[in-house]
Each structure stands twice: as structure tokens, then as C-alpha cells.
N, C-alpha and C. Protein backbone atom coordinates (compact mmCIF):
# COMPACT_ATOMS: atom_id res chain seq x y z
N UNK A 1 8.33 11.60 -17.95
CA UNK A 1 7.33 11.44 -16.91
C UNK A 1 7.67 12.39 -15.76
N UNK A 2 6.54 12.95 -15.50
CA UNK A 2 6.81 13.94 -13.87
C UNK A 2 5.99 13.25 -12.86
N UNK A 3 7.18 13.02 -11.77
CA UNK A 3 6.53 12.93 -10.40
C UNK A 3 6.46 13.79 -9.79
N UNK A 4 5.23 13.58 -8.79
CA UNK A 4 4.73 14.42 -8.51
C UNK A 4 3.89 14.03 -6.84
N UNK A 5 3.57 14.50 -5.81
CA UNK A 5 2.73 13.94 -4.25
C UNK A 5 1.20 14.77 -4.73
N UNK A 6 0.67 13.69 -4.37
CA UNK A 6 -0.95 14.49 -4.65
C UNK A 6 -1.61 14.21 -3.05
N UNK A 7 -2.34 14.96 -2.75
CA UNK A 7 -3.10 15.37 -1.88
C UNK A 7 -4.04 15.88 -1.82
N UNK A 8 -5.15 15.45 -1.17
CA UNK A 8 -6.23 16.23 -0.87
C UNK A 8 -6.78 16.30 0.48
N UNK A 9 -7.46 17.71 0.73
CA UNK A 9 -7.59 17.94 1.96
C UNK A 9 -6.85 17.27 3.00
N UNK A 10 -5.40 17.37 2.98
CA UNK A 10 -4.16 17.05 3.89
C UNK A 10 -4.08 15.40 4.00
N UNK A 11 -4.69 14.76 2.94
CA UNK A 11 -4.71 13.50 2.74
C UNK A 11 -3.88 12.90 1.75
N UNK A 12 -2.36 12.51 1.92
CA UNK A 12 -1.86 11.69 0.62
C UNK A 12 -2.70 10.66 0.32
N UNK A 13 -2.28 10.91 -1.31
CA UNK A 13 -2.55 9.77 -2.20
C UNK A 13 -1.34 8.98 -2.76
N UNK A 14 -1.52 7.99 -2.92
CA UNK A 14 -0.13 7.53 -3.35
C UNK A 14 -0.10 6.36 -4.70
N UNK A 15 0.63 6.34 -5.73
CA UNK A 15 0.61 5.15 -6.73
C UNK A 15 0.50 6.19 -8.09
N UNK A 16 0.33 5.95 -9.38
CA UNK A 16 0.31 6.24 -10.36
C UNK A 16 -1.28 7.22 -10.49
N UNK A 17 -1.47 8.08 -11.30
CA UNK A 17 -2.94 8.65 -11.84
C UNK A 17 -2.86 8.76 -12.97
N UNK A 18 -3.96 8.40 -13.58
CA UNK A 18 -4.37 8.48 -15.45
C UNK A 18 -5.92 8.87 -15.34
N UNK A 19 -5.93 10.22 -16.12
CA UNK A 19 -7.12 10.78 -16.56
C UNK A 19 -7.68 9.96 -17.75
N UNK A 20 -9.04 9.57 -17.16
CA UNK A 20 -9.57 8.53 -18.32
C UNK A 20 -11.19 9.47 -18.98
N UNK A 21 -11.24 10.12 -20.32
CA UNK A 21 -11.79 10.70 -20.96
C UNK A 21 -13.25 10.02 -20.44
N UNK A 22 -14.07 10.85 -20.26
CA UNK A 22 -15.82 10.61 -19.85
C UNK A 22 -16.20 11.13 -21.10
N UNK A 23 -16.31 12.03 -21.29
CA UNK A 23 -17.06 13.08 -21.84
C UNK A 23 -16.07 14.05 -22.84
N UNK A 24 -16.92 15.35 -23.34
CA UNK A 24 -16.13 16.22 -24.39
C UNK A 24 -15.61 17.21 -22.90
N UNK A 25 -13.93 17.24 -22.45
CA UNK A 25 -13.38 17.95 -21.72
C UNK A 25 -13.95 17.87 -20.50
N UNK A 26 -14.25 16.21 -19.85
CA UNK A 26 -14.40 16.13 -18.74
C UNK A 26 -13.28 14.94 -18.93
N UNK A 27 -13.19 14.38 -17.35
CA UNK A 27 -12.55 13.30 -16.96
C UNK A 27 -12.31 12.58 -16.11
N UNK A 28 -12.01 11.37 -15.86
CA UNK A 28 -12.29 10.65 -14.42
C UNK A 28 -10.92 10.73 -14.12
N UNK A 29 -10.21 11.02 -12.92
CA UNK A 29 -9.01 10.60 -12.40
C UNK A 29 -8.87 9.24 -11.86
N UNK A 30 -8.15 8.07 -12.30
CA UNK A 30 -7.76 7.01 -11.63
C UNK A 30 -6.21 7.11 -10.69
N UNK A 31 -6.42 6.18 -9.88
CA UNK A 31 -5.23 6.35 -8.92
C UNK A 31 -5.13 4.44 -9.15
N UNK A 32 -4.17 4.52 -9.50
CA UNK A 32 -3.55 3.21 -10.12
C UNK A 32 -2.42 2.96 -8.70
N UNK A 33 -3.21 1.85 -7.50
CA UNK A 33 -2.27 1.43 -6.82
C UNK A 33 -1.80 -0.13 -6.58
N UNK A 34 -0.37 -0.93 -6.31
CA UNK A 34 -0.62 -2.26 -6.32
C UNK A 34 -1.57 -2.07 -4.76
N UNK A 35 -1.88 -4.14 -5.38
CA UNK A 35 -3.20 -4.39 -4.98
C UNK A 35 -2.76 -4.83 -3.00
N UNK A 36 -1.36 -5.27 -2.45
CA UNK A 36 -0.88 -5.00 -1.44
C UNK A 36 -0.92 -3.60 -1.00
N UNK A 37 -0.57 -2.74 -1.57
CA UNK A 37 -0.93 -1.11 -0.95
C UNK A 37 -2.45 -0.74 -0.64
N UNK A 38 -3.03 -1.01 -1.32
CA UNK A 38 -4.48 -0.86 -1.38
C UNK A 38 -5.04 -1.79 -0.48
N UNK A 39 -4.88 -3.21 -0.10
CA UNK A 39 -5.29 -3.59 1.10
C UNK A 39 -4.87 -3.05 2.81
N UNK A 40 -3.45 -2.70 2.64
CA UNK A 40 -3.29 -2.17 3.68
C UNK A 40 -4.11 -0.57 3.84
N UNK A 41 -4.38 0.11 2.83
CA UNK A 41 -5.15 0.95 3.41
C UNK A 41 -6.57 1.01 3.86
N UNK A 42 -7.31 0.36 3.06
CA UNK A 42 -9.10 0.29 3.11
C UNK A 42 -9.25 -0.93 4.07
N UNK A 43 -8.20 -2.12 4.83
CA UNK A 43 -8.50 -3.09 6.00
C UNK A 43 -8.78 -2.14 6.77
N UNK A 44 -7.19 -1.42 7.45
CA UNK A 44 -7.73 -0.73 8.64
C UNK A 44 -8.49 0.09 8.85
N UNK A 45 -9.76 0.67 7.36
CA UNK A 45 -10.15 1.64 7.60
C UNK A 45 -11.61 0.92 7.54
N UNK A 46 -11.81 -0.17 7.63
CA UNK A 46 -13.01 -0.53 7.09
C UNK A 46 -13.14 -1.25 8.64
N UNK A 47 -12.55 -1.50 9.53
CA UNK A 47 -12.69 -2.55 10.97
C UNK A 47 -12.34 -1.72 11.97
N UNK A 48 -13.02 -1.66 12.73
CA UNK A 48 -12.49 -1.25 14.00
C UNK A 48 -11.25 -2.13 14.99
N UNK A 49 -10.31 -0.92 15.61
CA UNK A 49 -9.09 -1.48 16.11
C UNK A 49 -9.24 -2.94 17.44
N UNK A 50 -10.68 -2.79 17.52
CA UNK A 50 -10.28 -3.48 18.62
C UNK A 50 -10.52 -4.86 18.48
N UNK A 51 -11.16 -4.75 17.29
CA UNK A 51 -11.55 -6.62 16.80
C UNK A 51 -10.49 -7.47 16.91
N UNK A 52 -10.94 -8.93 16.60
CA UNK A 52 -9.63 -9.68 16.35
C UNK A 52 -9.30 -9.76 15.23
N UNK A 53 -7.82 -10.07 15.36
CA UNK A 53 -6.72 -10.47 14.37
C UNK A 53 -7.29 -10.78 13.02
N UNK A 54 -8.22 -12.25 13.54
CA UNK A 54 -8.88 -13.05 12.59
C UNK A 54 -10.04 -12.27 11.52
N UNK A 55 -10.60 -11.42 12.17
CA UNK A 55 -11.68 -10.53 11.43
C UNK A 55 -10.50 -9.69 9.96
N UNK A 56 -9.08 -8.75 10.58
CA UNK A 56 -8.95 -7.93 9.63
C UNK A 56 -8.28 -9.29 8.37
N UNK A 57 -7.59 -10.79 8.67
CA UNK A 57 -7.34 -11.58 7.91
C UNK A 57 -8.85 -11.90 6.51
N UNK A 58 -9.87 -11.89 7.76
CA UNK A 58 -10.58 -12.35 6.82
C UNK A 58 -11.38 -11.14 6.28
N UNK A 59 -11.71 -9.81 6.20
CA UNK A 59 -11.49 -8.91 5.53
C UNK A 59 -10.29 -8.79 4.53
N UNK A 60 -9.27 -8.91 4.95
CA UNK A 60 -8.44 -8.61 3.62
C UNK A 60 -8.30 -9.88 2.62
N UNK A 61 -8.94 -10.82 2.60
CA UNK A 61 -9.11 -11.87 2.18
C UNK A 61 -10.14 -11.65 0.96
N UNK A 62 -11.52 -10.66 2.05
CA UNK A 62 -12.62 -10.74 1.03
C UNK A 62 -12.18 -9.28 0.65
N UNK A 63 -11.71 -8.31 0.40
CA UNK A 63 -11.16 -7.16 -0.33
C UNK A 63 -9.89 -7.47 -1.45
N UNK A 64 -9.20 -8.26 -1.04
CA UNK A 64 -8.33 -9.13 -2.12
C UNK A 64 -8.87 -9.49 -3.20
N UNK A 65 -10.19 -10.15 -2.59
CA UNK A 65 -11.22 -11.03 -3.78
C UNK A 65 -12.06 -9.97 -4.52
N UNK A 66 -12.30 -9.26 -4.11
CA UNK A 66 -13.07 -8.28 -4.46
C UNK A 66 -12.82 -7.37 -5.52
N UNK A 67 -11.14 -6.89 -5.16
CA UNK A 67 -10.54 -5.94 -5.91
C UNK A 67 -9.95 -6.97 -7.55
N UNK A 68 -9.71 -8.04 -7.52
CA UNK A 68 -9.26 -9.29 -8.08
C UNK A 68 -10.48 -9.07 -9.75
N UNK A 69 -11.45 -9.12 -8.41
CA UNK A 69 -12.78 -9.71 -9.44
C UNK A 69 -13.11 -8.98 -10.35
């Protein structure tokens, strides 16, 4: 196995990737991350900083459920 930092447009990505066959010599890239990493990124990006506490709980509550389902 090679590791490797992926990036795009000065943006890490982070967790595992597997090219999953679409088509004849196309392909989808997956980014395989646990499901704690992945809430901490898409809460704070989905709420604004100044809300309360209680809003990003209950966002990552319904993104938990979401990603789950």
C-alpha cells in the first residue's frame, strides 16, 4: 500500500480513496473517512459560528443520522 496527502485546490483531503469503476475507463473516486472525522468537518461548515452550542449538537446529531442511513 502507498500513502500518500491528496489535495485539491490547496484543500486537504484526508482518510482512505478507492476508485469505484462507472463506466469502460471512467471512475468515481471515493474518500473513505470514519464517520467522527466527517462530522467534525461538514458541522462547522454547514452552521454559522455564531449560533448556539445547541444548534451544532443538534446538527451533528442529524448528519450522524444521515450519514448512518
Amino acid at each position: 500500500m502507498v500513502a500518500f496527502r491528496v489535495s485539491i485546490n490547496g484543500k486537504p483531503y484526508h482518510g482512505d480513496f478507492r476508485l469505484v469503476p462507472v463506466g469502460q475507463n471512467v471512475f468515481d473516486v471515493v474518500n473513505d473517512v470514519d464517520l467522527e472525522s466527517y462530522l467534525k468537518g461538514v458541522v462547522s461548515k454547514e452552521l454559522y459560528p455564531y449560533w448556539h452550542e445547541e444548534a451544532y449538537k443538534a446538527q451533528a446529531i442529524v448528519a450522524r443520522t444521515y450519514a448512518l442511513y
